[in-house]
C-alpha atoms as a PDB file:
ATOM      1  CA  UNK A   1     -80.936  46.199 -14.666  1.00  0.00           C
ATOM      2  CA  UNK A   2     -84.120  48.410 -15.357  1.00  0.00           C
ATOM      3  CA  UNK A   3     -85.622  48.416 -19.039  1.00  0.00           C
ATOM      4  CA  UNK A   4     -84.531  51.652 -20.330  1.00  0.00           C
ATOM      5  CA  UNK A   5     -80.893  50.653 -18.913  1.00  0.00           C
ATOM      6  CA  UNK A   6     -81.040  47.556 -20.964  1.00  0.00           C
ATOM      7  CA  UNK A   7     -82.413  48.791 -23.875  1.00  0.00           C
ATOM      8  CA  UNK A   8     -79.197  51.393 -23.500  1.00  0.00           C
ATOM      9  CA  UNK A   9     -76.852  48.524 -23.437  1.00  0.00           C
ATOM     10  CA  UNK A  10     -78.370  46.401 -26.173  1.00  0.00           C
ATOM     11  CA  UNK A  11     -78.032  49.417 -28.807  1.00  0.00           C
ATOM     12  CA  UNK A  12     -74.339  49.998 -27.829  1.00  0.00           C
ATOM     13  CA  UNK A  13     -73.529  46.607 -29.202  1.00  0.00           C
ATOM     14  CA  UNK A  14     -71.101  46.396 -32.016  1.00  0.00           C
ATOM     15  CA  UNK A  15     -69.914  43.899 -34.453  1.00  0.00           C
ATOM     16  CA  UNK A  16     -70.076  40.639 -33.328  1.00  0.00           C
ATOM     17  CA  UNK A  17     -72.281  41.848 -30.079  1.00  0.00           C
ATOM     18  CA  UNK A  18     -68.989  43.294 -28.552  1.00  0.00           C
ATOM     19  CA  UNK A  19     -70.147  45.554 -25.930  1.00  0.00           C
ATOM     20  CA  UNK A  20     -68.885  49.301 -26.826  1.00  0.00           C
ATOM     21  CA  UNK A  21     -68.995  51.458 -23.764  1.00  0.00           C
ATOM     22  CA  UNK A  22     -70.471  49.189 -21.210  1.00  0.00           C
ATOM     23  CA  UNK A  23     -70.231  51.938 -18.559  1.00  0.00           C
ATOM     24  CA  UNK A  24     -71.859  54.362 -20.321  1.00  0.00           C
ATOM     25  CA  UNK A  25     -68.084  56.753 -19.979  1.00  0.00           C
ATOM     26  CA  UNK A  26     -68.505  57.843 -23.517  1.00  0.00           C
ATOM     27  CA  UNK A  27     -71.965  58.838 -23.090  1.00  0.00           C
ATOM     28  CA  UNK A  28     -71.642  60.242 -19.617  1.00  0.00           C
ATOM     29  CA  UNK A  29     -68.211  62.592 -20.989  1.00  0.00           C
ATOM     30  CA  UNK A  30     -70.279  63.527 -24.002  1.00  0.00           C
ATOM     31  CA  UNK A  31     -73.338  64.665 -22.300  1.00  0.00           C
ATOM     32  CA  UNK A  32     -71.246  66.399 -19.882  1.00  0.00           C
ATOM     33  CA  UNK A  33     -69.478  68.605 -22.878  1.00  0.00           C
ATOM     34  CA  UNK A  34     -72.722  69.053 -24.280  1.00  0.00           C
ATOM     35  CA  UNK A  35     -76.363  70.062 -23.925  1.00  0.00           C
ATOM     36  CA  UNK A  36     -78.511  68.483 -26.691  1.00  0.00           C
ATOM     37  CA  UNK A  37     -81.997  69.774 -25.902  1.00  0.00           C
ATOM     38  CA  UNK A  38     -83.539  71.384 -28.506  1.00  0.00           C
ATOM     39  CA  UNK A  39     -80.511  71.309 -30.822  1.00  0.00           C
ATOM     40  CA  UNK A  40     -80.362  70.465 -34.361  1.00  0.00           C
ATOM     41  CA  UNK A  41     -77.526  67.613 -33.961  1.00  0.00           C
ATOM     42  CA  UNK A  42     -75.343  66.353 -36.797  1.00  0.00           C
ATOM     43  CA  UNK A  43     -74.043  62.858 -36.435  1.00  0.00           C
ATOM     44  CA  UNK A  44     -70.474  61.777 -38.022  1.00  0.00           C
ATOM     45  CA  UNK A  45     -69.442  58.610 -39.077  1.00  0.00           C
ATOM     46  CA  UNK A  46     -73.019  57.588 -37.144  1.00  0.00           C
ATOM     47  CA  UNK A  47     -72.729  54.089 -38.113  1.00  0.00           C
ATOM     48  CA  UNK A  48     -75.992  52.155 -36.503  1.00  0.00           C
ATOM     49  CA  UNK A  49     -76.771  54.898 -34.633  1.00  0.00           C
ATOM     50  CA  UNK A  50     -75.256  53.083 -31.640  1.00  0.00           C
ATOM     51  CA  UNK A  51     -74.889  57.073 -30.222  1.00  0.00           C
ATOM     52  CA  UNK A  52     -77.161  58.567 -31.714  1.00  0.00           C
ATOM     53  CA  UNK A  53     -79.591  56.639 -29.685  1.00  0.00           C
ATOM     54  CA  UNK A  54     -77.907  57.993 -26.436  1.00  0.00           C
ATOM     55  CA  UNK A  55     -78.971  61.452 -27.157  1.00  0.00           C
ATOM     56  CA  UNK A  56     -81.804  61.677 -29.497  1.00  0.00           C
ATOM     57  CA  UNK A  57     -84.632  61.967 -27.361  1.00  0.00           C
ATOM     58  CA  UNK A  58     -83.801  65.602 -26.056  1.00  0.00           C
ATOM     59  CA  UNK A  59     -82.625  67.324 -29.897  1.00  0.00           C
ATOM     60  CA  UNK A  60     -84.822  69.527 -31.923  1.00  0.00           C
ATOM     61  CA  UNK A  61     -83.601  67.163 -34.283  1.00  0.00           C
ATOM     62  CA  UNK A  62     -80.598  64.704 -35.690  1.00  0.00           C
ATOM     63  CA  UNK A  63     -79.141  63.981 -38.898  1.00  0.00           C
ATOM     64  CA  UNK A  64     -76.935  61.193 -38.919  1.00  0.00           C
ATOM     65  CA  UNK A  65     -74.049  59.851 -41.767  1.00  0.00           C
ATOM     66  CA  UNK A  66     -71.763  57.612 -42.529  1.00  0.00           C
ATOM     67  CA  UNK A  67     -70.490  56.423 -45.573  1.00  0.00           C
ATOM     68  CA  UNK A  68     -71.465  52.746 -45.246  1.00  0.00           C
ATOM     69  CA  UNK A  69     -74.748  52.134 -46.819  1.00  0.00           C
ATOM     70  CA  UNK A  70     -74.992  48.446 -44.847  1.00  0.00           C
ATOM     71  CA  UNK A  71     -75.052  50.630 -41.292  1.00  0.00           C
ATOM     72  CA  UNK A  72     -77.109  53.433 -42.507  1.00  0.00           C
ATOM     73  CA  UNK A  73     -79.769  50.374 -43.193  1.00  0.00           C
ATOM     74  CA  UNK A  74     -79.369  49.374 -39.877  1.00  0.00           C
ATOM     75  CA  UNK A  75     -79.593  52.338 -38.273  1.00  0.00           C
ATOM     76  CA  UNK A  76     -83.117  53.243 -40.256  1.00  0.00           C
ATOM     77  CA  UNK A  77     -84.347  49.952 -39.236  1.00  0.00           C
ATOM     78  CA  UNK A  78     -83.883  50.391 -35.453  1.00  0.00           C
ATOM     79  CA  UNK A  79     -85.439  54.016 -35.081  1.00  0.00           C
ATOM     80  CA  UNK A  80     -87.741  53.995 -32.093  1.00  0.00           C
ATOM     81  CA  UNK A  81     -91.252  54.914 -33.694  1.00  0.00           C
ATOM     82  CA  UNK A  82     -91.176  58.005 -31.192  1.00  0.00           C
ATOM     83  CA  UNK A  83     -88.082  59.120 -32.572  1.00  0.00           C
ATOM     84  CA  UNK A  84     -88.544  58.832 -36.334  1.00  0.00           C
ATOM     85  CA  UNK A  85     -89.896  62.441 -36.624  1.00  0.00           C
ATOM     86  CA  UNK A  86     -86.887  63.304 -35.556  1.00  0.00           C
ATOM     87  CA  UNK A  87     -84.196  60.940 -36.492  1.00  0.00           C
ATOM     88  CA  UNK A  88     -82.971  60.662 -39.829  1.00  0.00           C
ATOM     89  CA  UNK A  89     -79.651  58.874 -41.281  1.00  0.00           C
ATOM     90  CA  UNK A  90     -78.741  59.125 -44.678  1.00  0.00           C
ATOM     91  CA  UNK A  91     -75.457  57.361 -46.264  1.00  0.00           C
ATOM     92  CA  UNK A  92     -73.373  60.640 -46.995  1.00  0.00           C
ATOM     93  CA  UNK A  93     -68.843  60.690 -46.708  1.00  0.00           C
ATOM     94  CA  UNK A  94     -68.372  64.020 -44.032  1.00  0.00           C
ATOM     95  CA  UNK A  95     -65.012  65.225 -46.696  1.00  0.00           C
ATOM     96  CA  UNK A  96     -67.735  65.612 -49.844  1.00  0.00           C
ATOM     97  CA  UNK A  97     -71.492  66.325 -47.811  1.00  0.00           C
ATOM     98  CA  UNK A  98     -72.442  69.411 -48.623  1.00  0.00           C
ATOM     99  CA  UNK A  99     -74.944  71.063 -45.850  1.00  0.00           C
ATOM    100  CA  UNK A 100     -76.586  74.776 -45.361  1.00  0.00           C
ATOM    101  CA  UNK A 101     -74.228  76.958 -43.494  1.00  0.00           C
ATOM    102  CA  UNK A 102     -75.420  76.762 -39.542  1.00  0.00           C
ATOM    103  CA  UNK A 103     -77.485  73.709 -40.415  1.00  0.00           C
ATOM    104  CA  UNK A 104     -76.797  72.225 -37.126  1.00  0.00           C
ATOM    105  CA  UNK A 105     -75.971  73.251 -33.778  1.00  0.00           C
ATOM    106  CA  UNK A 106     -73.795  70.132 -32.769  1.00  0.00           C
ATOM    107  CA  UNK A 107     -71.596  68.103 -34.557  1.00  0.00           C
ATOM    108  CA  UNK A 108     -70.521  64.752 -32.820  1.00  0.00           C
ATOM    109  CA  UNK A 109     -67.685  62.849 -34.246  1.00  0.00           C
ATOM    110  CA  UNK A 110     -67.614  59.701 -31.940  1.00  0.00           C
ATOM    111  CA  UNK A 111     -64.862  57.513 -33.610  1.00  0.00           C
ATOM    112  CA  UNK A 112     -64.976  59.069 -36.971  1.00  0.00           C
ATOM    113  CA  UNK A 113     -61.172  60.255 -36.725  1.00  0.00           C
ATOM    114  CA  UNK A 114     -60.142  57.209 -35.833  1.00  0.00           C
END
């Protein structure tokens, strides 16, 4: 398994080090639906970022909330130093958030209506 595929796998890791998404489906149906390059990308119910990290690298830029401090602190922590000019989280609830009209030009909601 090469680095960057590892890497990958490590940040999909949930609670308890449960693997979410091992093969990559959610990522590959995702990417598939949508073209992230140079879009401004709002991220609900991010959590630790564990998709944010799967498309960051090609957005303008990415905003992502949730309304759990503890995860927002994770997800700050982990921010690749080449992404953290354009990666920020920030612990917000999607029902109250208010945000400039066409702020973004994504949304992803990856298990936020669950």
């Amino acid at each position: 398994m090469g680095v960057e595929r590892r890497k990958r796998k490590v940040m999909s890791m949930g609670v308890m080090g449960v693997a979410l998404d091992p093969e990559e489906t959610e990522t590959f149906v995702i990417r598939k639906l949508v073209d992230f390059t140079g879009r401004d990308v709002l991220d609900v119910g991010c959590g630790d970022g564990r998709m944010t990290w799967r498309f960051a690298a090609s957005t303008h830029s990415i905003l992502g909330i949730d309304p759990v401090a503890a995860s927002i602190a994770a997800a700050r922590a982990s921010i690749p130093d080449e992404l953290r000019a354009k990666v920020r989280f920030e612990v917000a609830d999607i029902t109250t958030a208010e945000a400039p009209v066409a702020a973004f030009d994504v949304a992803v909601f990856s298990w936020s209506l669950c």
